[in-house]
C-alpha atoms as a PDB file:
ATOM      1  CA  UNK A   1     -40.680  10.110   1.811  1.00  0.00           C
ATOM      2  CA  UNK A   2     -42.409   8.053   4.227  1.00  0.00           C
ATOM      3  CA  UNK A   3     -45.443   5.773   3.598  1.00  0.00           C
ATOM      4  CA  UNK A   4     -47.587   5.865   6.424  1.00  0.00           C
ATOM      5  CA  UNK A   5     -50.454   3.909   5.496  1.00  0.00           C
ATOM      6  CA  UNK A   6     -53.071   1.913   8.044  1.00  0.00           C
ATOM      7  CA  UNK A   7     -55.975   0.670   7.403  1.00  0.00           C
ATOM      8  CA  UNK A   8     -59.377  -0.049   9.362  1.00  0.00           C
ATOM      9  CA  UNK A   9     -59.765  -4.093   9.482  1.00  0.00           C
ATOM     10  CA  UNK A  10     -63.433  -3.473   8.063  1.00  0.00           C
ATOM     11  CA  UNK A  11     -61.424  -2.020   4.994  1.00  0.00           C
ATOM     12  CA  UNK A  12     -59.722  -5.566   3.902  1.00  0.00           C
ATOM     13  CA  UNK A  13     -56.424  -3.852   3.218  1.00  0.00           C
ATOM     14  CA  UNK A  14     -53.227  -4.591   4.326  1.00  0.00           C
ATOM     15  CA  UNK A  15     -50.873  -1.283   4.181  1.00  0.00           C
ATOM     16  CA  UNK A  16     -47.899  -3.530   4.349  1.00  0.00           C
ATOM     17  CA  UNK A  17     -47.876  -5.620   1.962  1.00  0.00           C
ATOM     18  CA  UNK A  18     -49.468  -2.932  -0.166  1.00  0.00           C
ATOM     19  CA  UNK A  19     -46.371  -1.180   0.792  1.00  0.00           C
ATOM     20  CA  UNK A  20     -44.029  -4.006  -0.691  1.00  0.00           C
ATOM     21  CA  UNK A  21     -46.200  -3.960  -3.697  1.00  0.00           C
ATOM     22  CA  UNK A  22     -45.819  -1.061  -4.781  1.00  0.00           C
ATOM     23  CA  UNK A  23     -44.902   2.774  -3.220  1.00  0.00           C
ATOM     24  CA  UNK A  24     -43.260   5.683  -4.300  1.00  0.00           C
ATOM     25  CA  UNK A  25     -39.569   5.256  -4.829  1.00  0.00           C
ATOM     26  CA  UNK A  26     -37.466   5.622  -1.906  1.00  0.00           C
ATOM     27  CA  UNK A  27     -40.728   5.872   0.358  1.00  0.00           C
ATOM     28  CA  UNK A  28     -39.893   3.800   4.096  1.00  0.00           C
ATOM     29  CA  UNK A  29     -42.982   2.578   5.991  1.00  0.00           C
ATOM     30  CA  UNK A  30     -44.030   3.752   8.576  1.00  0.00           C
ATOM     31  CA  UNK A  31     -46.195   1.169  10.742  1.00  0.00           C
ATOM     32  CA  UNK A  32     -48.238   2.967  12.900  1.00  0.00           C
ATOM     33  CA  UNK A  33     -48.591  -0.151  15.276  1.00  0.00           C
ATOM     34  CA  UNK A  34     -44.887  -1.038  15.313  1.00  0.00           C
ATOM     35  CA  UNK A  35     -43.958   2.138  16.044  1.00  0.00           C
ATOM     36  CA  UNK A  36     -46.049   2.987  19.243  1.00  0.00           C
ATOM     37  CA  UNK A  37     -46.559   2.429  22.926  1.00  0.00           C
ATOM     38  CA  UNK A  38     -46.302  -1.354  23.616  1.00  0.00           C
ATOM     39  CA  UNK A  39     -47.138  -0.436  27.764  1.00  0.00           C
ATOM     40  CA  UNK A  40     -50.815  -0.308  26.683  1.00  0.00           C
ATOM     41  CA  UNK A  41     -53.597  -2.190  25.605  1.00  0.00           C
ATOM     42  CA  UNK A  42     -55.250   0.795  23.411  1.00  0.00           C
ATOM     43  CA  UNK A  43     -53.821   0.521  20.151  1.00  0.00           C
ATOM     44  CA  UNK A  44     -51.052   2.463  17.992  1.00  0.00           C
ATOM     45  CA  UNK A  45     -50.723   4.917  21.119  1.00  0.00           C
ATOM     46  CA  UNK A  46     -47.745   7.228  21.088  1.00  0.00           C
ATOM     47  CA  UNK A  47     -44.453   5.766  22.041  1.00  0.00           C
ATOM     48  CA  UNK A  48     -41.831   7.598  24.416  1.00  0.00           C
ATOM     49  CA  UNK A  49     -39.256   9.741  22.835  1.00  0.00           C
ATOM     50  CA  UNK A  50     -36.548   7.558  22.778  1.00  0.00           C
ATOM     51  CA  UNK A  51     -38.579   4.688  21.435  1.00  0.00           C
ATOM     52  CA  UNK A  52     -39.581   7.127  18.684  1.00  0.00           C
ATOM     53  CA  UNK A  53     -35.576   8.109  17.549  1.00  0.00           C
ATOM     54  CA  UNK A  54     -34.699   4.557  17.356  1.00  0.00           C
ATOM     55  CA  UNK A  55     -37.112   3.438  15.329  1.00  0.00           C
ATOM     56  CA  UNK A  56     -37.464   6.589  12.962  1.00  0.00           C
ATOM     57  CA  UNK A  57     -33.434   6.311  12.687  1.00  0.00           C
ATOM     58  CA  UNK A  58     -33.958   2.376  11.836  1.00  0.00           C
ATOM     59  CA  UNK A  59     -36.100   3.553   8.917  1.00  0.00           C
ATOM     60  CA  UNK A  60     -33.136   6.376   8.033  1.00  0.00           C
ATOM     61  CA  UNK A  61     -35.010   9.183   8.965  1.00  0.00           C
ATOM     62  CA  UNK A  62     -33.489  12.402  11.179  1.00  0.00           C
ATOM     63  CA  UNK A  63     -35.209  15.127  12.644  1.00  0.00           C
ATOM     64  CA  UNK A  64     -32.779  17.395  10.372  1.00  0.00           C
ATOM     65  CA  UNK A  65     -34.815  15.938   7.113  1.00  0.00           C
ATOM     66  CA  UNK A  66     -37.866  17.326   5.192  1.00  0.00           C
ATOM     67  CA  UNK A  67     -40.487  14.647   5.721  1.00  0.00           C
ATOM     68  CA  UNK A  68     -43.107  13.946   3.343  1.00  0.00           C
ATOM     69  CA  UNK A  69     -45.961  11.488   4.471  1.00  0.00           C
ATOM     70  CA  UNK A  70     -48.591   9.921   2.336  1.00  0.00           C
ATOM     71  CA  UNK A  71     -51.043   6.946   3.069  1.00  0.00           C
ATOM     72  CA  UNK A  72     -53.101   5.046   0.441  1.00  0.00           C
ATOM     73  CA  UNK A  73     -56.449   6.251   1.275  1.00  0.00           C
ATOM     74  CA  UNK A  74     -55.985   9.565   2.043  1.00  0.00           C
ATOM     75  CA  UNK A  75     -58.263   9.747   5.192  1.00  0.00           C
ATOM     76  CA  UNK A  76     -56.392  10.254   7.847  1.00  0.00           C
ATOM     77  CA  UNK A  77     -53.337   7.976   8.822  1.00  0.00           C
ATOM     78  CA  UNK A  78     -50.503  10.501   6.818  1.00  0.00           C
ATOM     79  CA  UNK A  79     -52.065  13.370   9.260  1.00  0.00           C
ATOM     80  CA  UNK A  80     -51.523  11.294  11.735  1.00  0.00           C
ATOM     81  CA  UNK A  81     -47.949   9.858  11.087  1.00  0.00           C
ATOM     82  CA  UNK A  82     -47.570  13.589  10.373  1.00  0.00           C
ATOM     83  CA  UNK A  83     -48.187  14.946  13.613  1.00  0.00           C
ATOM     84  CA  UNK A  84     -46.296  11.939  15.699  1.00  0.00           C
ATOM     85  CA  UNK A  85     -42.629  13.202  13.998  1.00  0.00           C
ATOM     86  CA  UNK A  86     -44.068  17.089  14.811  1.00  0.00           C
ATOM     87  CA  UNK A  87     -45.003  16.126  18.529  1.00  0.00           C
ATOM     88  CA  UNK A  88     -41.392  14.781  18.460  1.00  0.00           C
ATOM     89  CA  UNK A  89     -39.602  17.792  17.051  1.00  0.00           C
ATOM     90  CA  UNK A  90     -39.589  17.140  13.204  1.00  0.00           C
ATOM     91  CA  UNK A  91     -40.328  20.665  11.429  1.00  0.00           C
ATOM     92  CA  UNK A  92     -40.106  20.044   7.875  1.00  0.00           C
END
């Protein structure tokens, strides 16, 4: 289960310590600007392969596993999380 909240800054949330608040049991976080290109200035761009394995496997997560991704608002950051682990080879 992975918690892949983010939030606009107009929205006044922070999906973080939202996170550490309160998510569904056994749920990692998945930080969407952590885990990204740091070579650019555009923001929460994708980040190379390898980049991408070591810090999925820091949160315990293998492309062997069924993945489930929710965010807190339901707009469209758990699509997004979602399709990062399928561009990198995650199919369930």
């Amino acid at each position: 289960m992975v918690d892949g909240s983010y939030y606009l800054t107009t929205q006044n949330r922070d999906a973080r310590a939202e996170y550490a608040k309160a998510h569904i049991p056994g749920a990692v976080f998945f930080d969407i600007n952590a885990i990204a290109d740091k070579e650019t200035d555009l923001p929460h761009m994708l980040p190379g392969a390898d980049a991408f394995g070591k810090a999925v496997g820091a949160l315990g997560i293998a492309d062997t596993d069924t993945i489930v991704v929710y965010d807190g608002s339901g707009l469209y950051s758990a699509p997004r999380v979602w399709w990062t682990f399928r561009i990198f080879g995650a199919r369930n």
